[in-house]
Protein backbone atom coordinates (compact mmCIF):
# COMPACT_ATOMS: atom_id res chain seq x y z
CA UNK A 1 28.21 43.62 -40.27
CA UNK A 2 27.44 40.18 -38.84
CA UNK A 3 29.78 40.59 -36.31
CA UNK A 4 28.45 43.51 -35.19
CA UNK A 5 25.20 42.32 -34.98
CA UNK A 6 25.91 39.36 -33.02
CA UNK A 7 28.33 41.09 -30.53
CA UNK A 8 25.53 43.65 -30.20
CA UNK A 9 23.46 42.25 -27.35
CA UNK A 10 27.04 41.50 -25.16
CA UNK A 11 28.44 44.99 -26.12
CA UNK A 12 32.19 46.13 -28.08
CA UNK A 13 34.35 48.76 -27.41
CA UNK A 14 35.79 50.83 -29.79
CA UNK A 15 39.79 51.87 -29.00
CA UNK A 16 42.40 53.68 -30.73
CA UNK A 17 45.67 52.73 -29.76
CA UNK A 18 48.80 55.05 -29.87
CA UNK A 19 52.96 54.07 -29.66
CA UNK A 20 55.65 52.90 -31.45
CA UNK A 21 54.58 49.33 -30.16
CA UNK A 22 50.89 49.27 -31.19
CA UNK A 23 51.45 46.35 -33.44
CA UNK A 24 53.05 43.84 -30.60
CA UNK A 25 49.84 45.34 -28.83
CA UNK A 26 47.42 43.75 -31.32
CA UNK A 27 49.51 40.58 -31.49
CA UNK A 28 49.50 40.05 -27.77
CA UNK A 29 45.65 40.51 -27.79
CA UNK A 30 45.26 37.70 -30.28
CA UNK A 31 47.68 35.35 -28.56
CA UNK A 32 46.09 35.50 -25.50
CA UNK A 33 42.42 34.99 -27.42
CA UNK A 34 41.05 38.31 -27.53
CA UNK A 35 38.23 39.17 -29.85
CA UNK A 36 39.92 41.89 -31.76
CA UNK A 37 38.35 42.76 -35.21
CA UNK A 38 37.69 45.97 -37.62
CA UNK A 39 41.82 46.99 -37.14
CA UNK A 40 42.19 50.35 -39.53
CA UNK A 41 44.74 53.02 -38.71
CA UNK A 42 44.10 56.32 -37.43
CA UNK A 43 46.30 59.80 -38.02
CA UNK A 44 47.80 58.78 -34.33
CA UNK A 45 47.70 54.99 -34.73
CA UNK A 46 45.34 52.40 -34.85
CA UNK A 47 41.38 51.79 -34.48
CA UNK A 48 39.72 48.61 -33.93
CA UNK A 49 36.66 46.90 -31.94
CA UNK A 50 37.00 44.74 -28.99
CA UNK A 51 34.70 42.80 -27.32
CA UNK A 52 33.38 44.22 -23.74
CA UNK A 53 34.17 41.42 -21.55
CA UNK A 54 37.99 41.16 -23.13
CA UNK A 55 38.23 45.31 -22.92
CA UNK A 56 38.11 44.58 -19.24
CA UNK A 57 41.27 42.39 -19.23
CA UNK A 58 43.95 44.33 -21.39
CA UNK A 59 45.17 46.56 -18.90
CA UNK A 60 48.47 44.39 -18.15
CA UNK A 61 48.57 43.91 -21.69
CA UNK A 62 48.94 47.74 -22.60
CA UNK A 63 51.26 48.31 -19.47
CA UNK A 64 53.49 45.24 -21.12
CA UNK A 65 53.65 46.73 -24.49
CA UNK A 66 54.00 50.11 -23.40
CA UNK A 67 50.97 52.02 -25.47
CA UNK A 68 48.11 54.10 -24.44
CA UNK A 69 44.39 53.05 -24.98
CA UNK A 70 41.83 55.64 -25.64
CA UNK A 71 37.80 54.83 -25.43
CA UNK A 72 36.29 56.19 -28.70
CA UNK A 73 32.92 54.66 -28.48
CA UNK A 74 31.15 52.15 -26.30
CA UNK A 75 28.37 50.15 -28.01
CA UNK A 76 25.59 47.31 -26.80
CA UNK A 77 22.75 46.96 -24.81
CA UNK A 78 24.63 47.18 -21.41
CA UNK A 79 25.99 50.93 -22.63
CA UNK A 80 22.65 52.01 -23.61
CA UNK A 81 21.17 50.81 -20.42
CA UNK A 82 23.66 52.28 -17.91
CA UNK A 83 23.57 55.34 -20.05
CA UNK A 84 19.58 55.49 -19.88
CA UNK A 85 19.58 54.11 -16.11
CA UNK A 86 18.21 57.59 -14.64
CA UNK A 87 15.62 58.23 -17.58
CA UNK A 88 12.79 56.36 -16.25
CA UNK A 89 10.38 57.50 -19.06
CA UNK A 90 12.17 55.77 -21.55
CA UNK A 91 12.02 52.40 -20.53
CA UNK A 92 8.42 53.11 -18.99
CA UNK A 93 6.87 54.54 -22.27
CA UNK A 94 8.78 51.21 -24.13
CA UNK A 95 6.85 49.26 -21.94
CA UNK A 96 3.17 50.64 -21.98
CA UNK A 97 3.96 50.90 -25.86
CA UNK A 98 4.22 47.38 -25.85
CA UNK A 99 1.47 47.07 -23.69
CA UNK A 100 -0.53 48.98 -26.27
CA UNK A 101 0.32 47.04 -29.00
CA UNK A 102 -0.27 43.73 -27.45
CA UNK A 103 -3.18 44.23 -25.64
CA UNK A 104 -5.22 47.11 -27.27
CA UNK A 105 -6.00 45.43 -30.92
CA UNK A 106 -7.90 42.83 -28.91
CA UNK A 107 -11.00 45.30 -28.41
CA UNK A 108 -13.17 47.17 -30.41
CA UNK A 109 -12.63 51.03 -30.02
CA UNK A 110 -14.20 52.37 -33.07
CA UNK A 111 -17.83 51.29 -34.94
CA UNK A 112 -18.64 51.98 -38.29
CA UNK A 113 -21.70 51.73 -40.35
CA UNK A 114 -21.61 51.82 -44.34
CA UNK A 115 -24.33 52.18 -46.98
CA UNK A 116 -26.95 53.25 -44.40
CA UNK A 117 -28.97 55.88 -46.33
CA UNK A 118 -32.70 55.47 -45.55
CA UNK A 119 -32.12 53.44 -42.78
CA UNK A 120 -31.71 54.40 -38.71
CA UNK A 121 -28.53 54.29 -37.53
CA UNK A 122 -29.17 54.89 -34.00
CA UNK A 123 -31.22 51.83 -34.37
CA UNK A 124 -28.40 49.93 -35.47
CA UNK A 125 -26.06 50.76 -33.24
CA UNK A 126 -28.37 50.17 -30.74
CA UNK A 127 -29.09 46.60 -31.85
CA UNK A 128 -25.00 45.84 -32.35
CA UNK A 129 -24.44 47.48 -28.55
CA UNK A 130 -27.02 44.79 -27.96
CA UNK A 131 -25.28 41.89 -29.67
CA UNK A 132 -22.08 42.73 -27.80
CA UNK A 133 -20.27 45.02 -30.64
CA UNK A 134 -19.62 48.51 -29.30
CA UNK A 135 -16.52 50.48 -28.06
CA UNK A 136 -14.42 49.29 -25.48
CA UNK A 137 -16.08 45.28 -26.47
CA UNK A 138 -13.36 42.86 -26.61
CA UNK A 139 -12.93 40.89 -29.68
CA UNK A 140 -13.18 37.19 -28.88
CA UNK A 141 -16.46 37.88 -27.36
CA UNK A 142 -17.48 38.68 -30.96
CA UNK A 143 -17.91 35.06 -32.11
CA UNK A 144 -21.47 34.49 -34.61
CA UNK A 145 -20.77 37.21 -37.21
CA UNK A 146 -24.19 35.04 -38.62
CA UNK A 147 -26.25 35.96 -35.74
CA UNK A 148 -25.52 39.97 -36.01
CA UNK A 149 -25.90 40.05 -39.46
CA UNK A 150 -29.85 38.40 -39.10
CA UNK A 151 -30.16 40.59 -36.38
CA UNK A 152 -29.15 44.12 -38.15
CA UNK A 153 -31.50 42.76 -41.24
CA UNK A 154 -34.57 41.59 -38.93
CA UNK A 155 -34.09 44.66 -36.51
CA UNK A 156 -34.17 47.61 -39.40
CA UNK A 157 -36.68 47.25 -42.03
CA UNK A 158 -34.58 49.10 -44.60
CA UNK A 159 -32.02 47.00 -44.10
CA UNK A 160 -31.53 44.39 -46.81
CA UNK A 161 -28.28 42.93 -46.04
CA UNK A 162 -25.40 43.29 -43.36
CA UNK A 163 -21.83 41.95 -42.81
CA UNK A 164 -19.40 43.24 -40.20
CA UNK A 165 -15.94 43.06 -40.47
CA UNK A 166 -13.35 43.49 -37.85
CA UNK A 167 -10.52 45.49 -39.00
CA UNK A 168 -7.96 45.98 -35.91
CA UNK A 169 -9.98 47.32 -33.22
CA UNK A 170 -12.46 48.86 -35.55
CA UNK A 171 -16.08 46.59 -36.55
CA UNK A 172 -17.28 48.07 -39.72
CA UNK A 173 -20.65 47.22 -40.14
CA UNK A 174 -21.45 47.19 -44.18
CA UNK A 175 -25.24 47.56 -45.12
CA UNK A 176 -27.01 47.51 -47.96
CA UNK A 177 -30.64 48.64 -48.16
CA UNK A 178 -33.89 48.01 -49.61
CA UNK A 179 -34.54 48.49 -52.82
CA UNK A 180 -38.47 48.97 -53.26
CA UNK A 181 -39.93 46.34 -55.31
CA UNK A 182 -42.42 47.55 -58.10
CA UNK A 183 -46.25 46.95 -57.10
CA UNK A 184 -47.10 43.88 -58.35
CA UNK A 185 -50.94 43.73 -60.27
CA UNK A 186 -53.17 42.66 -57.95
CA UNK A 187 -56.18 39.87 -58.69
CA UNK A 188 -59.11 41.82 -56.87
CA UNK A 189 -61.50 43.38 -58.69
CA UNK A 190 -60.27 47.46 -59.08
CA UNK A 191 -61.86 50.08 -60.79
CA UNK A 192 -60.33 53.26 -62.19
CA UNK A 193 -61.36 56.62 -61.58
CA UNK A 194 -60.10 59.88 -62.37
CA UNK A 195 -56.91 61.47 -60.27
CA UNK A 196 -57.73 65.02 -61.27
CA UNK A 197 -59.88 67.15 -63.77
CA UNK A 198 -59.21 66.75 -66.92
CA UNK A 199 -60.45 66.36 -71.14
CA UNK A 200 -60.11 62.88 -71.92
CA UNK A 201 -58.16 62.45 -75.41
CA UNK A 202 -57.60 58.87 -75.41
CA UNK A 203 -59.76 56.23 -74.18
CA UNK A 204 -58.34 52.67 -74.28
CA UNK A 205 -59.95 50.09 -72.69
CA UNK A 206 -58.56 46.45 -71.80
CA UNK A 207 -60.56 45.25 -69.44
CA UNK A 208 -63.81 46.58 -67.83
CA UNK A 209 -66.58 48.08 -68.56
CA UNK A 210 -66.14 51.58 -70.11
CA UNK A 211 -68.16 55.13 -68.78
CA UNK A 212 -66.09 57.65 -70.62
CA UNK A 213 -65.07 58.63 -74.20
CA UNK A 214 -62.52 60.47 -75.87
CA UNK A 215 -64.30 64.22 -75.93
CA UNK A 216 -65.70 63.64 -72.54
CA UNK A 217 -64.98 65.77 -69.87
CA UNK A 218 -64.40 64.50 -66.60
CA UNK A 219 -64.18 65.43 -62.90
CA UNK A 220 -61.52 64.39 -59.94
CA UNK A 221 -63.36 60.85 -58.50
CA UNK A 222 -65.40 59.96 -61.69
CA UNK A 223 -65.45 56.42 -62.68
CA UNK A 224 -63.59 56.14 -65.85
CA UNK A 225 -63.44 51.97 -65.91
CA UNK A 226 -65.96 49.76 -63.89
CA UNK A 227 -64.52 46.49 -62.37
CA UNK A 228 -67.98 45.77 -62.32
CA UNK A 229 -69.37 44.22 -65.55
CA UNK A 230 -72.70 43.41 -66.47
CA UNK A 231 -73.14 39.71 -68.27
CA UNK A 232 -76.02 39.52 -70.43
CA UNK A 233 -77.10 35.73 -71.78
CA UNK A 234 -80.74 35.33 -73.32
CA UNK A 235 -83.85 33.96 -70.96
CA UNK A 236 -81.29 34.48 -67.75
CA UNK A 237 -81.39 37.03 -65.28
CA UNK A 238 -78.81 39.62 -65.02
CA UNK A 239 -75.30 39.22 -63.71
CA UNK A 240 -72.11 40.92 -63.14
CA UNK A 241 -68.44 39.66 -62.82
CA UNK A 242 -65.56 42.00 -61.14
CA UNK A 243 -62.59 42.13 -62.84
CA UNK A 244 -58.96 44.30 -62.59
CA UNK A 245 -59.93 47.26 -64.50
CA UNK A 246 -57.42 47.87 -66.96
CA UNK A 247 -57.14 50.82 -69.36
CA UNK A 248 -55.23 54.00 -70.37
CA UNK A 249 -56.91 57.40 -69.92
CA UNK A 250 -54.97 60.28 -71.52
CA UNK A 251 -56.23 64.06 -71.04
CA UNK A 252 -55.42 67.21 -70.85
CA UNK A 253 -55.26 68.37 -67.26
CA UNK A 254 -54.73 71.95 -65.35
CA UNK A 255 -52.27 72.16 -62.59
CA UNK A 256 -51.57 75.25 -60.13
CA UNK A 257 -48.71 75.75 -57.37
CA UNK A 258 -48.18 78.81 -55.76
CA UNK A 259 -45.44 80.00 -52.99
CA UNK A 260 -43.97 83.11 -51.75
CA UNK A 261 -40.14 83.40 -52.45
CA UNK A 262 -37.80 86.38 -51.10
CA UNK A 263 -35.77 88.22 -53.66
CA UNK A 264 -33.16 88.54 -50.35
CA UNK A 265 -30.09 85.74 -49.96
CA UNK A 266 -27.67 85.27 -48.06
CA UNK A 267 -24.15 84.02 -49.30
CA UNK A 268 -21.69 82.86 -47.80
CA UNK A 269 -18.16 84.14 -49.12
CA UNK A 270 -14.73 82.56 -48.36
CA UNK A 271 -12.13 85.52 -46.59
CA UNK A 272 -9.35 83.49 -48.11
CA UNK A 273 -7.99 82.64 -44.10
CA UNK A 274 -7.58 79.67 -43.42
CA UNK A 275 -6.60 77.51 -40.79
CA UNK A 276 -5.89 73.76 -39.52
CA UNK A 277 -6.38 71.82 -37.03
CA UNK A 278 -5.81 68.51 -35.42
CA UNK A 279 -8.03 66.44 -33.84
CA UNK A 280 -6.48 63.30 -32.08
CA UNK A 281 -9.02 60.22 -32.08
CA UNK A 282 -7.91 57.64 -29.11
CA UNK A 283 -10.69 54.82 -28.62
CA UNK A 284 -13.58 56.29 -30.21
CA UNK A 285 -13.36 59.25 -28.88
CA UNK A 286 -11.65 62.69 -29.83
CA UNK A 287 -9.37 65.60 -28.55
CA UNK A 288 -8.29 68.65 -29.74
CA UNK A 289 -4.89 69.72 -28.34
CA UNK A 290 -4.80 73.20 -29.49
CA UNK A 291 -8.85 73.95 -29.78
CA UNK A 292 -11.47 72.63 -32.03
CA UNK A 293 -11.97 73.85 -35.00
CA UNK A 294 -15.48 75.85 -34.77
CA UNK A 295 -13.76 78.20 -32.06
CA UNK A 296 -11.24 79.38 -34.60
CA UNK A 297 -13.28 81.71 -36.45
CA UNK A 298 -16.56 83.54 -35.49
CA UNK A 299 -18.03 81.91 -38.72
CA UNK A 300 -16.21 78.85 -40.96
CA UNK A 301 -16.92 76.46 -43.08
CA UNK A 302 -14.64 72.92 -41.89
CA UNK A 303 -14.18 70.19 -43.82
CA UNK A 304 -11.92 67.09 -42.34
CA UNK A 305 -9.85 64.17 -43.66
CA UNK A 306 -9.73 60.98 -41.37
CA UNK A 307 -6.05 59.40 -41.20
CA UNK A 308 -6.79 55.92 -39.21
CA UNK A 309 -3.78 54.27 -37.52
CA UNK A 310 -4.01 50.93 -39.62
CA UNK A 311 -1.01 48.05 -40.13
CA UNK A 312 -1.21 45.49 -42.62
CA UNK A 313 -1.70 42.31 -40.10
CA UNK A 314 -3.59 43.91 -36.85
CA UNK A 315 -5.57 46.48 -38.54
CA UNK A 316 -7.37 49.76 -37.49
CA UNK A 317 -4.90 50.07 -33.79
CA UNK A 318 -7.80 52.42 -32.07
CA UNK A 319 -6.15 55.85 -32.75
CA UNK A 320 -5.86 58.45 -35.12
CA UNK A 321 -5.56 61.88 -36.77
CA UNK A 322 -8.39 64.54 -37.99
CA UNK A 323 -7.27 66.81 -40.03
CA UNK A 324 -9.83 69.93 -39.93
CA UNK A 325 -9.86 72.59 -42.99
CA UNK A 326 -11.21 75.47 -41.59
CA UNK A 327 -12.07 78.37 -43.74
CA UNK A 328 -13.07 81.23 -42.61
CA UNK A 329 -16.47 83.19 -44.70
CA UNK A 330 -18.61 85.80 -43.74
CA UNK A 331 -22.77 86.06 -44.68
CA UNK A 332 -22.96 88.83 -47.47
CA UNK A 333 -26.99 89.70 -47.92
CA UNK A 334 -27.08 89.43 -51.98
CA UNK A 335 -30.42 90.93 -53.59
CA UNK A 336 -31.53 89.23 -56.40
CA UNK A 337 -32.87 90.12 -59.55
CA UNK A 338 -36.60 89.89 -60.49
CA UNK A 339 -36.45 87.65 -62.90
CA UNK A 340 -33.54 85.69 -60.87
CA UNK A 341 -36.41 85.54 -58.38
CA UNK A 342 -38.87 84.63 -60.97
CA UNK A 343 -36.41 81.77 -62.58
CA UNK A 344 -36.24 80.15 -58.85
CA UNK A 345 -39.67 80.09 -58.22
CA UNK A 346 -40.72 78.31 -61.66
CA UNK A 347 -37.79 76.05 -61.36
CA UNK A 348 -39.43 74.90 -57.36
CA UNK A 349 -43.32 75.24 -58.21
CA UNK A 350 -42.14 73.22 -61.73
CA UNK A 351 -40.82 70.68 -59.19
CA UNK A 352 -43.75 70.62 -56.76
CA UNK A 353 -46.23 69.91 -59.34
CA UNK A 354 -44.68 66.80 -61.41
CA UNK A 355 -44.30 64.76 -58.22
CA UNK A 356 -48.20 64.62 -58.16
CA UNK A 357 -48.79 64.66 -61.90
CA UNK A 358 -49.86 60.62 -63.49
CA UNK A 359 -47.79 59.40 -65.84
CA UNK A 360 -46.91 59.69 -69.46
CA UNK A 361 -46.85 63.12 -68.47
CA UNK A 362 -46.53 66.09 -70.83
CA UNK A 363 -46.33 69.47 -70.78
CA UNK A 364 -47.97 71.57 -73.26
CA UNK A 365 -47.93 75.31 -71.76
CA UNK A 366 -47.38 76.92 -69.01
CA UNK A 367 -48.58 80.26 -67.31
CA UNK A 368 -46.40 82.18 -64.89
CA UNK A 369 -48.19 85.40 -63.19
CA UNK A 370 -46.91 86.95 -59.65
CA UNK A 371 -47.38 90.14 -57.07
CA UNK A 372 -44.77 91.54 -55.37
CA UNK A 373 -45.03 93.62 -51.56
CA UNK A 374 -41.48 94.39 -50.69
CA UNK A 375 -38.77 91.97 -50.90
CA UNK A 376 -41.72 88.95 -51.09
CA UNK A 377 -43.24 87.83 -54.56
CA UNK A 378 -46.17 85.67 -54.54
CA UNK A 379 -46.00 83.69 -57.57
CA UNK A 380 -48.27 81.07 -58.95
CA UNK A 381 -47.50 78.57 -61.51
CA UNK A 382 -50.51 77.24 -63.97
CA UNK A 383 -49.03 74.17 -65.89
CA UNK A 384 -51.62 72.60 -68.98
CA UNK A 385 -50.43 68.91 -69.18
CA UNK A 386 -51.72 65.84 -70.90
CA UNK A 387 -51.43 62.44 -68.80
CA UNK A 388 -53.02 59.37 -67.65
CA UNK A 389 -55.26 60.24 -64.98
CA UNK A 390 -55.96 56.99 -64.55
CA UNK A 391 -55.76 55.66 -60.86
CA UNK A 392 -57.16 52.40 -59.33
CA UNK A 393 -59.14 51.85 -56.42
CA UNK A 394 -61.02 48.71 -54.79
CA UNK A 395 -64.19 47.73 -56.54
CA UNK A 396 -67.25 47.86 -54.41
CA UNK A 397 -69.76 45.54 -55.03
């Protein structure tokens, strides 16, 4: 095996020799220092390998002996060459592939940004296009990985924290956003006043001066806690210090929602056909050689796998292959029940109302009434809740 690989680049020959005197062939061949190896017989005689520059020279040496030499196979680089010497594609697609390889990985083709939620992409790609990172970009113009990262964070407010990494000729920029920080209790003096109507249950006051009671009832606005407190001290005027309200005001509140809701759908059904397709990505951008995948059928729904070109060294090497689901469904108008309808609309106007509603929130009844005109109900929702209706808001002075 050795052999062969070393005698690979120069090129071998492999004969088969036939007559009675095929032995004083060989021997001749090694007396006179030919490379003869791999000697087997044949059913007509024998087979072995010669090298290609001592193939060249035999000819006096078979005439001597008096046998006949028959080419079975011609290996090497010099026989593929001369055999390939009128397919110019070959050698030109071997060279642009090594072009490719060499000379490709050393610029960005593809950008990528993980984690971004909340945040503005377009903004961000902006700002890397800005710092140099974007398609076609070569890579040792990338140098301060530092100086992006600040910039990504500084440039994009809901951006907490950036790194990019360059994988091949892909940058994959990896965020991480903010994550709101609770309000912290502030030192001015607040007072509290009521967020919505309500009958106040429990009163509990920490700190400020207190207007209402449990049994009071008490409008949206009214002062529940003063900031403002009155200091009384014998043979001295008046005064008043202004404090952080602080107290908990439970009552029982009323809450309405109302919406109109159609008792008409539409659904979307799967046919059961179902087609692929493949869409070829080549430096960021993409081609579809035998149509995209929305013109297959009139309506679809498509979902795609990504199958990046990556090796383990270079990386991402600025191509790859889409692979597009594409199942084919048509819009079926589905009537719904009434109290399908019904369920839908509590379940929503439920929803609308507890993203306004105080906390320690509870629900203690509820009240569902509706009119219908057609396909359209009108519904309104009447929730009774007990919470802290407590809200602060500067004190004045």
């Amino acid at each position: 095996m050795l052999k062969k690989i070393f005698k690979f680049p120069s090129g071998y020959v492999i004969i088969e020799i036939v007559g009675k005197n095929k032995e004083k062939f060989i021997n001749m061949c090694l007396a006179n220092n030919f490379l003869i190896w791999d000697v087997l017989p044949s059913n007509s005689g024998l087979v072995c390998k010669i090298a290609n520059s001592d193939f060249k020279q035999i000819r006096r040496l078979v005439r001597k002996s008096d046998v006949k030499v028959k080419i079975v196979s011609k290996h090497g680089i010099n026989h593929i060459i001369k055999k390939n010497r009128y397919r110019f594609m070959l050698p030109v697609a071997g060279v642009l592939v090594c072009i490719y390889f060499l000379i490709m990985p050393q610029y960005i083709w593809c950008v990528e940004i993980d984690g971004a939620k909340n945040a503005d992409t377009e903004k961000i790609y902006q700002i890397l296009s800005d710092m140099g990172v974007y398609v076609g970009a070569k890579k040792s113009n990338i140098q301060d990985l530092g100086d992006i990262k600040n910039a990504v964070i500084f440039g994009e407010e809901e951006v907490n924290w950036a790194w990019l990494y360059i994988e091949g000729a892909k940058a994959r920029l990896l965020v991480q956003e903010r994550t709101r920080p609770p309000e912290l209790e502030s030192d001015e003096p607040q007072t509290i006043i009521a967020s919505h109507d309500g009958f106040v249950r429990i009163a509990e006051v920490r700190r400020g001066e207190r207007r209402v009671v449990a049994g009071d009832s008490v409008s949206k606005g009214d002062v529940l806690v003063s900031g403002k407190v009155a200091v009384f001290m014998e043979g001295y005027p008046e005064k008043y210090a202004y404090v952080n309200s602080d107290a908990r005001i439970i009552a029982d509140t009323v809450r309405n929602a109302k919406g109109t809701f159609d008792s008409s759908e539409i659904l979307r059904i799967k046919t059961g056909n179902r087609k692929k397709r493949i869409g070829l990505e080549l430096f960021g951008k993409e081609y579809f050689p035998i149509g995209r995948a929305e013109s297959v059928f009139e309506d679809a729904d498509v979902t795609v796998k990504n199958h990046d070109a990556i090796l383990p060294i270079v990386g991402y090497l600025g191509f790859g292959i889409n692979v597009y689901d594409v199942c084919e469904v048509n819009e079926v108008k589905n009537k719904l029940k009434e109290d399908e309808v019904l369920c839908r609309a509590k379940e929503s106007l439920e929803e609308e109302i507890m993203k306004n509603v105080g906390i320690e929130a509870q629900k203690i009844d509820e009240r569902l009434s509706y009119n219908k005109d057609g396909d359209t109900y009108t519904v309104k929702l009447t929730m009774d809740l007990r919470e802290n209706i407590g809200i602060k808001i500067p004190q004045e002075e």
